[in-house]
Protein backbone atom coordinates (compact mmCIF):
# COMPACT_ATOMS: atom_id res chain seq x y z
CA UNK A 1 50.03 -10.96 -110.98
CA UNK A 2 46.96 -8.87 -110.29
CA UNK A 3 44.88 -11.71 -109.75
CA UNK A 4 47.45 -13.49 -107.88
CA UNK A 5 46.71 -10.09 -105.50
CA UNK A 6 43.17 -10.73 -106.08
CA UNK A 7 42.94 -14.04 -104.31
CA UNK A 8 45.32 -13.94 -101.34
CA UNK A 9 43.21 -10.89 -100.56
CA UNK A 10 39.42 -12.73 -100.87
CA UNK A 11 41.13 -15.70 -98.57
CA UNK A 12 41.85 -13.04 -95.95
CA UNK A 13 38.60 -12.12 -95.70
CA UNK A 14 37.20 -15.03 -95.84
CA UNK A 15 39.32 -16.12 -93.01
CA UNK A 16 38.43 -13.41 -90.50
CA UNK A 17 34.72 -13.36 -91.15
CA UNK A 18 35.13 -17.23 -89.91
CA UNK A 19 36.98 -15.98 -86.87
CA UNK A 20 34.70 -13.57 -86.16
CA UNK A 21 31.80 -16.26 -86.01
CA UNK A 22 33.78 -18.82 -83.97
CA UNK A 23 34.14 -15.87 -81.50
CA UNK A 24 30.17 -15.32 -81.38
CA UNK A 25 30.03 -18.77 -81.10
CA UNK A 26 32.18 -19.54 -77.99
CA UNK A 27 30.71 -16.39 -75.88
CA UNK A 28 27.19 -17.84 -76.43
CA UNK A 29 28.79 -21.27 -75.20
CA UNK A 30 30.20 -19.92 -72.33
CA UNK A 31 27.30 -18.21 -71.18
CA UNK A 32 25.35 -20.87 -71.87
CA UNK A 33 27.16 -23.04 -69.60
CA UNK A 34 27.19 -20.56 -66.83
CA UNK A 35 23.63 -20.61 -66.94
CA UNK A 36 23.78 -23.92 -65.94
CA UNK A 37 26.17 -24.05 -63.22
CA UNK A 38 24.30 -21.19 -61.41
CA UNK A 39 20.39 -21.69 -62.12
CA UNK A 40 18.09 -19.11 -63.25
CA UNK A 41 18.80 -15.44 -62.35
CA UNK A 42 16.87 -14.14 -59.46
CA UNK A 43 13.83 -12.65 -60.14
CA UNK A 44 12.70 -8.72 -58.13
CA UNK A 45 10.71 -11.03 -55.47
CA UNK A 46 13.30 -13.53 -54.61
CA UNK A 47 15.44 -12.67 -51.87
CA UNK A 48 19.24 -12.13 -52.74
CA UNK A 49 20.81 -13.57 -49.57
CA UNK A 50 20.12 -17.27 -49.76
CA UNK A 51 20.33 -19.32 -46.68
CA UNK A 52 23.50 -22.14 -45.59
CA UNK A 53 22.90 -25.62 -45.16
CA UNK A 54 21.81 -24.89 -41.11
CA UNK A 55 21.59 -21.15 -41.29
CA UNK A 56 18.38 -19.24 -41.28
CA UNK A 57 16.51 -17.15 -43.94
CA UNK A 58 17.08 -13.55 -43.44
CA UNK A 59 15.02 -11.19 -44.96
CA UNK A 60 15.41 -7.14 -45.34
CA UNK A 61 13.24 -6.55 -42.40
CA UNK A 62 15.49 -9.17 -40.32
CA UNK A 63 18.61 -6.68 -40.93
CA UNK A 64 16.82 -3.14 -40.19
CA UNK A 65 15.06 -4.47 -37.15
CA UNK A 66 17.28 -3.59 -34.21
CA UNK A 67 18.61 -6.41 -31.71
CA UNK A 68 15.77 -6.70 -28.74
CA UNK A 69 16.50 -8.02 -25.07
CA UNK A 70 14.61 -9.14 -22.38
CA UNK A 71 15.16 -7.11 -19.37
CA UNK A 72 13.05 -7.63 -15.39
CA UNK A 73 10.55 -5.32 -14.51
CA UNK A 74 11.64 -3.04 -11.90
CA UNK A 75 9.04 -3.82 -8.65
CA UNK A 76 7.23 -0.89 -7.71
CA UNK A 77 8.23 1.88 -4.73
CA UNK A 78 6.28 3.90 -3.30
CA UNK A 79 8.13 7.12 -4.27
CA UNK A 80 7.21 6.29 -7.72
CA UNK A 81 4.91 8.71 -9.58
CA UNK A 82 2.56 5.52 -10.04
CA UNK A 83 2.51 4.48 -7.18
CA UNK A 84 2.77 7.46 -5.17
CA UNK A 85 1.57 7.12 -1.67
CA UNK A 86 -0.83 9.75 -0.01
CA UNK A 87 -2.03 10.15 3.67
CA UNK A 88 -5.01 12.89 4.16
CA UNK A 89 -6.81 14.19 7.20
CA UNK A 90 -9.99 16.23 7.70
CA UNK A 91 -11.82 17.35 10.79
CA UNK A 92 -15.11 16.04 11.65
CA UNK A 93 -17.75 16.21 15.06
CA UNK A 94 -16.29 15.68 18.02
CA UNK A 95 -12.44 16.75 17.15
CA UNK A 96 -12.25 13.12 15.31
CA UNK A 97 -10.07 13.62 12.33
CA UNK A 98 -10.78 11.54 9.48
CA UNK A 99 -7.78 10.22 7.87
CA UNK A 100 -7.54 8.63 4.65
CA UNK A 101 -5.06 6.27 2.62
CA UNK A 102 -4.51 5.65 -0.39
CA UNK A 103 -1.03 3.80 -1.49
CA UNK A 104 -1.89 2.10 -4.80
CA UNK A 105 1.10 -0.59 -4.87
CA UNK A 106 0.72 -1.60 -1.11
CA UNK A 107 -2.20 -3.92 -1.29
CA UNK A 108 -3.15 -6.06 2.28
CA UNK A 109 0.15 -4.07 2.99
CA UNK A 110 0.49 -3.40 7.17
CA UNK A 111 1.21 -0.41 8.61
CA UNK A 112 1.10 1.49 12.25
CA UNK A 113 0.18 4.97 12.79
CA UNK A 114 1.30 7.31 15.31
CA UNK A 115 0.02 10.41 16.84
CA UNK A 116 0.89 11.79 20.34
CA UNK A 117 1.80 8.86 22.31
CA UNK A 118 -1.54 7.04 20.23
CA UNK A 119 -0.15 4.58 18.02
CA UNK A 120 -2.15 1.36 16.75
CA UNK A 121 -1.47 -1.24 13.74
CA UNK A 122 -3.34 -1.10 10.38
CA UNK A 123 -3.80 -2.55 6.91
CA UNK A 124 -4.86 -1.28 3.64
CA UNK A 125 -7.40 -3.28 1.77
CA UNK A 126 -6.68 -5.10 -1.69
CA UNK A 127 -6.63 -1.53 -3.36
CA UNK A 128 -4.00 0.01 -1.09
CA UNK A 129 -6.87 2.20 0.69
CA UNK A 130 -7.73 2.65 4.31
CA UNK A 131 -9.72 5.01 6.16
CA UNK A 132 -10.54 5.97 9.99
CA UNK A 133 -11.95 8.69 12.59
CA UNK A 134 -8.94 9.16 14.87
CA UNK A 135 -9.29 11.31 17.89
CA UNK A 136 -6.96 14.74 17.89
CA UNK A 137 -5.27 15.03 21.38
CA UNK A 138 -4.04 18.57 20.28
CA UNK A 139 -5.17 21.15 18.50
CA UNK A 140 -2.55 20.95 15.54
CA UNK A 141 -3.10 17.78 15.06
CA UNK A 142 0.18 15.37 13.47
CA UNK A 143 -0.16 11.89 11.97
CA UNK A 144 1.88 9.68 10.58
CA UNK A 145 1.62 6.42 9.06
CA UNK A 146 4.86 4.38 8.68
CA UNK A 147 4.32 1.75 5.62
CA UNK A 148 6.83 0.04 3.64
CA UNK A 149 9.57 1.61 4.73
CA UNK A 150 8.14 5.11 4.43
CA UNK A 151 6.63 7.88 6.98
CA UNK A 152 3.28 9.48 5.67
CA UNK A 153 2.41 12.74 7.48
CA UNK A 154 -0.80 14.65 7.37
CA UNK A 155 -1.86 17.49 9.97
CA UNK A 156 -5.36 19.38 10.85
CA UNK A 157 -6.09 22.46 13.12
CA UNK A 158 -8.65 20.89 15.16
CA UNK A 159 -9.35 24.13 18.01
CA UNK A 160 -11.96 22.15 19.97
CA UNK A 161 -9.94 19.29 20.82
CA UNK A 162 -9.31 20.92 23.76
CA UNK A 163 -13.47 20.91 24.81
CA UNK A 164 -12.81 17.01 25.45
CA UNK A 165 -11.07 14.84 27.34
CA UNK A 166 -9.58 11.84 26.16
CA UNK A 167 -8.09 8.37 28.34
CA UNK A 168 -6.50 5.74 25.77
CA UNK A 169 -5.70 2.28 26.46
CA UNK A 170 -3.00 0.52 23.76
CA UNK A 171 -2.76 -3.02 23.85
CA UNK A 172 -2.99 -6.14 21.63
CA UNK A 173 -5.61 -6.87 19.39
CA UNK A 174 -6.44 -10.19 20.81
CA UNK A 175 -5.77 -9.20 24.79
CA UNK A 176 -9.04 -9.19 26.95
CA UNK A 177 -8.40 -5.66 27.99
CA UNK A 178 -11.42 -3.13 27.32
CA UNK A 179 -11.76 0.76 28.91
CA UNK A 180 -15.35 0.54 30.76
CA UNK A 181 -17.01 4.22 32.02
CA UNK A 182 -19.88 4.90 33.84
CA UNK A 183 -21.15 8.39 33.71
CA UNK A 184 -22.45 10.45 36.09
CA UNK A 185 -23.75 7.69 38.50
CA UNK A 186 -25.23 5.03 36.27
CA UNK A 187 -24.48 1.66 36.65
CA UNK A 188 -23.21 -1.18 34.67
CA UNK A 189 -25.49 -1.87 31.54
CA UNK A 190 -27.89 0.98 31.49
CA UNK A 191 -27.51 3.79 29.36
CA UNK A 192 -24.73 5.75 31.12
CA UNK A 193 -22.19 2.78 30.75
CA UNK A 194 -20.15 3.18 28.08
CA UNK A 195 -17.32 0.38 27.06
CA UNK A 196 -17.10 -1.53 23.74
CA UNK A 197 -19.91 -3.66 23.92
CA UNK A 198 -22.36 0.00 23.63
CA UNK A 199 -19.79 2.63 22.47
CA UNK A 200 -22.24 5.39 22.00
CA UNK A 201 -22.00 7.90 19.13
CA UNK A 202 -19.61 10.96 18.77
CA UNK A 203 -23.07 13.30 18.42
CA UNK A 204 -24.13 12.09 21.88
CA UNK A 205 -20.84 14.47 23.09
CA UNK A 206 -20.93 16.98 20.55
CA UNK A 207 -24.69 17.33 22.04
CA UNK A 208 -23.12 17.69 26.17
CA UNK A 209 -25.10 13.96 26.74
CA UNK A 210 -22.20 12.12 27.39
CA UNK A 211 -18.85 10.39 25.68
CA UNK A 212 -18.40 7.50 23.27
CA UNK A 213 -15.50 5.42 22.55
CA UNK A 214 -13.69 4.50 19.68
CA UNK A 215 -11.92 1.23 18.84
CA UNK A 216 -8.50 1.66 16.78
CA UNK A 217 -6.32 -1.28 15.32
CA UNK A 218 -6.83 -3.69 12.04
CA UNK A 219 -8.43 -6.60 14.15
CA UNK A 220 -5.86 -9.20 13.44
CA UNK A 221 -3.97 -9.16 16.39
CA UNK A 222 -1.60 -6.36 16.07
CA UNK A 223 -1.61 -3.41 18.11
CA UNK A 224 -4.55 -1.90 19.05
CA UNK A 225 -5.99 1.56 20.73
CA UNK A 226 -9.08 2.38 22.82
CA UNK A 227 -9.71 5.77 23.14
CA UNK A 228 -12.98 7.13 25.34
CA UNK A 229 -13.65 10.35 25.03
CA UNK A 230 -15.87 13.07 26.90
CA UNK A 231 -16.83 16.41 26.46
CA UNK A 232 -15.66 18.98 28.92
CA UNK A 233 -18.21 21.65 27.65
CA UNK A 234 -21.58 22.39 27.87
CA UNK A 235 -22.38 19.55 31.02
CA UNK A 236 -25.63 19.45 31.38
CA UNK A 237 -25.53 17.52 34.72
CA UNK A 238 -22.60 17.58 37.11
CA UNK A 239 -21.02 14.52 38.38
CA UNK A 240 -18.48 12.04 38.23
CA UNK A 241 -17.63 9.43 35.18
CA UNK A 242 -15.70 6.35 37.21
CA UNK A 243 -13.18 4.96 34.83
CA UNK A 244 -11.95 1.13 35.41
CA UNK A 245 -10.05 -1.23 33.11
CA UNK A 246 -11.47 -4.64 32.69
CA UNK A 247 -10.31 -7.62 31.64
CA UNK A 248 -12.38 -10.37 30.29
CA UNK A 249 -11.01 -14.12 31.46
CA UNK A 250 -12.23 -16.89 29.11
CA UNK A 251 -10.09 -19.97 28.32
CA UNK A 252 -7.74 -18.20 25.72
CA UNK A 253 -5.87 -16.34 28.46
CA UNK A 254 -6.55 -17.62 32.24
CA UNK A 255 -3.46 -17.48 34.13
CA UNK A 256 -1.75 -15.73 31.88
CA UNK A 257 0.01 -12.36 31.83
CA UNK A 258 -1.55 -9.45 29.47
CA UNK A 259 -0.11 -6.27 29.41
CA UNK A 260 -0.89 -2.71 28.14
CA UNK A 261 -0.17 0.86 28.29
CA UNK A 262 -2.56 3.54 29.94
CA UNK A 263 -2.36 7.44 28.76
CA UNK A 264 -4.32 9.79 30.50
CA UNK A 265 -4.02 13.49 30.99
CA UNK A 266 -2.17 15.02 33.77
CA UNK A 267 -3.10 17.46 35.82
CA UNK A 268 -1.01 20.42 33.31
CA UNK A 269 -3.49 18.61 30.30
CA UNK A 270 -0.28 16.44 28.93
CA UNK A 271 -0.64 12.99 27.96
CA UNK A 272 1.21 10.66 30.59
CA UNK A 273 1.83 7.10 29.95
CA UNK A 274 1.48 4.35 32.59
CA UNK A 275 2.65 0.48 31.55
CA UNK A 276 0.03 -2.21 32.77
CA UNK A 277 0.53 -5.70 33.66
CA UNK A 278 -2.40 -8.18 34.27
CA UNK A 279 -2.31 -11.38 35.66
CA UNK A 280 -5.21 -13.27 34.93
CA UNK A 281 -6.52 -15.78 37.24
CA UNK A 282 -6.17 -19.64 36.60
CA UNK A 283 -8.95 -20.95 34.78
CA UNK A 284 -10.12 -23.23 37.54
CA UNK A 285 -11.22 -19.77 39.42
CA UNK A 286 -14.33 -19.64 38.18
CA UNK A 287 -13.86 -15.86 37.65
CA UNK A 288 -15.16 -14.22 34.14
CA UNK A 289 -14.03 -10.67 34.47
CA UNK A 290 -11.11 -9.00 36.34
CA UNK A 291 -12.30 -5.11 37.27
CA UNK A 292 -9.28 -3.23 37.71
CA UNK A 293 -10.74 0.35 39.32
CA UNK A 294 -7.11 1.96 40.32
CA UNK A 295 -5.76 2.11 37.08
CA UNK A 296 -7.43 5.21 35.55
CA UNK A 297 -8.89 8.59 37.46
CA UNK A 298 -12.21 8.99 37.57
CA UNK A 299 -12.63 12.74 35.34
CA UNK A 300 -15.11 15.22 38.05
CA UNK A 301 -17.56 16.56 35.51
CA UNK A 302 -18.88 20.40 36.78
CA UNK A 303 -22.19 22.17 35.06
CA UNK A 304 -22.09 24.53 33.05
């Protein structure tokens, strides 16, 4: 009986040992075969997302980086801190009053600038600058510049713009119209006749020797200013300067119309404007210049 026992209880063990190593065997098995269906395990260089069939490769840097658009520049105004605009004025000889632009994005930009009834077209050059000597015809002096949409102002105290006196002609750049004096008796082309052709020099007045004038406007046909100027202070002769408008007749404008605008001080010292219409003679006249004497008043010049 006792080794009956003896037996049935070696078979038992027997029996589970060999279940124990059919159970090693068929984990090995299965993990052997999973190996195969899904390839070698990733290695720590190897990314872990793996890419479709038509998808693309994304990478760890792909995810953090944030989602970037295109987007249009904004163009440029002129109230921008970049491209802020700036109009400056400074006294000089004479009671000229140099004024000076600067508007960084308005390149070859136009512009017009006003300043007691004196108004005349401009440009700025491929930086956005421009620069002048603009008669004051008070002595707070006001200018303004209107460009791209926007009104520049600059002042000056200019006190001795009341030792001169001023007569302005406006017109357009291209009309034949030109302010011609002749001081204190001297006639046409000596040294006393003063018109664009010989302009003289603002020192020449500042000195009591006589006036100058200055030509105003950006030379490409837009409006334009003459202004002739002479001082009404320490004279040292007495006299007369005789003041005419002329206008030049070549093949450009014969028989046609040209027009203007005069200002010249009244008798209270204030500006007053006078419109002028020309019309030149036909180009079959023969004529080459068209003096027009009535237009301006000759300015009576006492010693001092």
């Amino acid at each position: 009986m006792a080794g009956l026992i003896r037996r049935t209880l070696l078979k038992g063990l027997c029996l589970a040992a060999f279940g124990l190593i059919l159970s090693d065997f068929g984990s090995d098995l299965m993990q052997t075969r999973a190996a195969a269906d899904l390839g070698p395990a990733p290695t720590s260089s190897q990314s872990l997302l793996r890419p479709g069939p038509a998808g693309p490769v994304l990478t760890t840097g792909d995810l953090a980086a944030p989602l970037r658009t295109a987007s249009p520049r904004p163009k440029p105004r002129l109230e921008t801190t970049a491209c802020a605009a700036i109009l400056t004025a400074s006294p000089t000889a004479a009671a000229l009053v140099r004024l000076a632009l600067h508007a960084p994005c308005a390149p070859d930009m136009p512009a017009t600038l006003h300043h007691e009834g004196l108004s005349f077209d401009l440009r700025t050059d491929a930086e956005g600058r421009w620069s002048a000597e603009v008669p004051a015809l008070t002595p707070e002096a006001v200018f303004d510049v209107a460009l791209a949409g926007r009104t520049l102002r600059a002042a000056a105290s200019v006190p001795d713009a009341v030792d001169y006196a001023r007569v302005i002609l406006l017109a357009d750049d291209s009309a034949p119209l030109h302010i011609h004096a002749l001081e204190l008796g001297a006639g046409r082309d000596s040294a006393g006749h003063v018109w664009a052709g010989t302009p003289g020099a603002p020192m020449r007045a500042v000195r009591g020797r006589g006036g100058f004038l200055v030509r105003l406007g950006d030379g490409a046909g837009g409006r334009s200013a003459e202004v002739y100027t002479f001082p009404a202070f320490d004279t040292l002769r007495r006299g007369a300067v005789r003041l005419s408008v002329e206008a030049e007749v070549d093949r450009r404008f014969c028989g046609r119309q040209v027009s203007g605008t005069i200002l010249q001080p009244a008798a209270d010292g204030v500006l007053s404007a006078m419109a002028l219409a020309v019309d030149l003679p036909s180009c079959a006249s023969g004529e080459r210049t068209l003096v027009l004497k009535n237009l301006l008043r000759d300015l009576k010049i006492a010693a001092n």
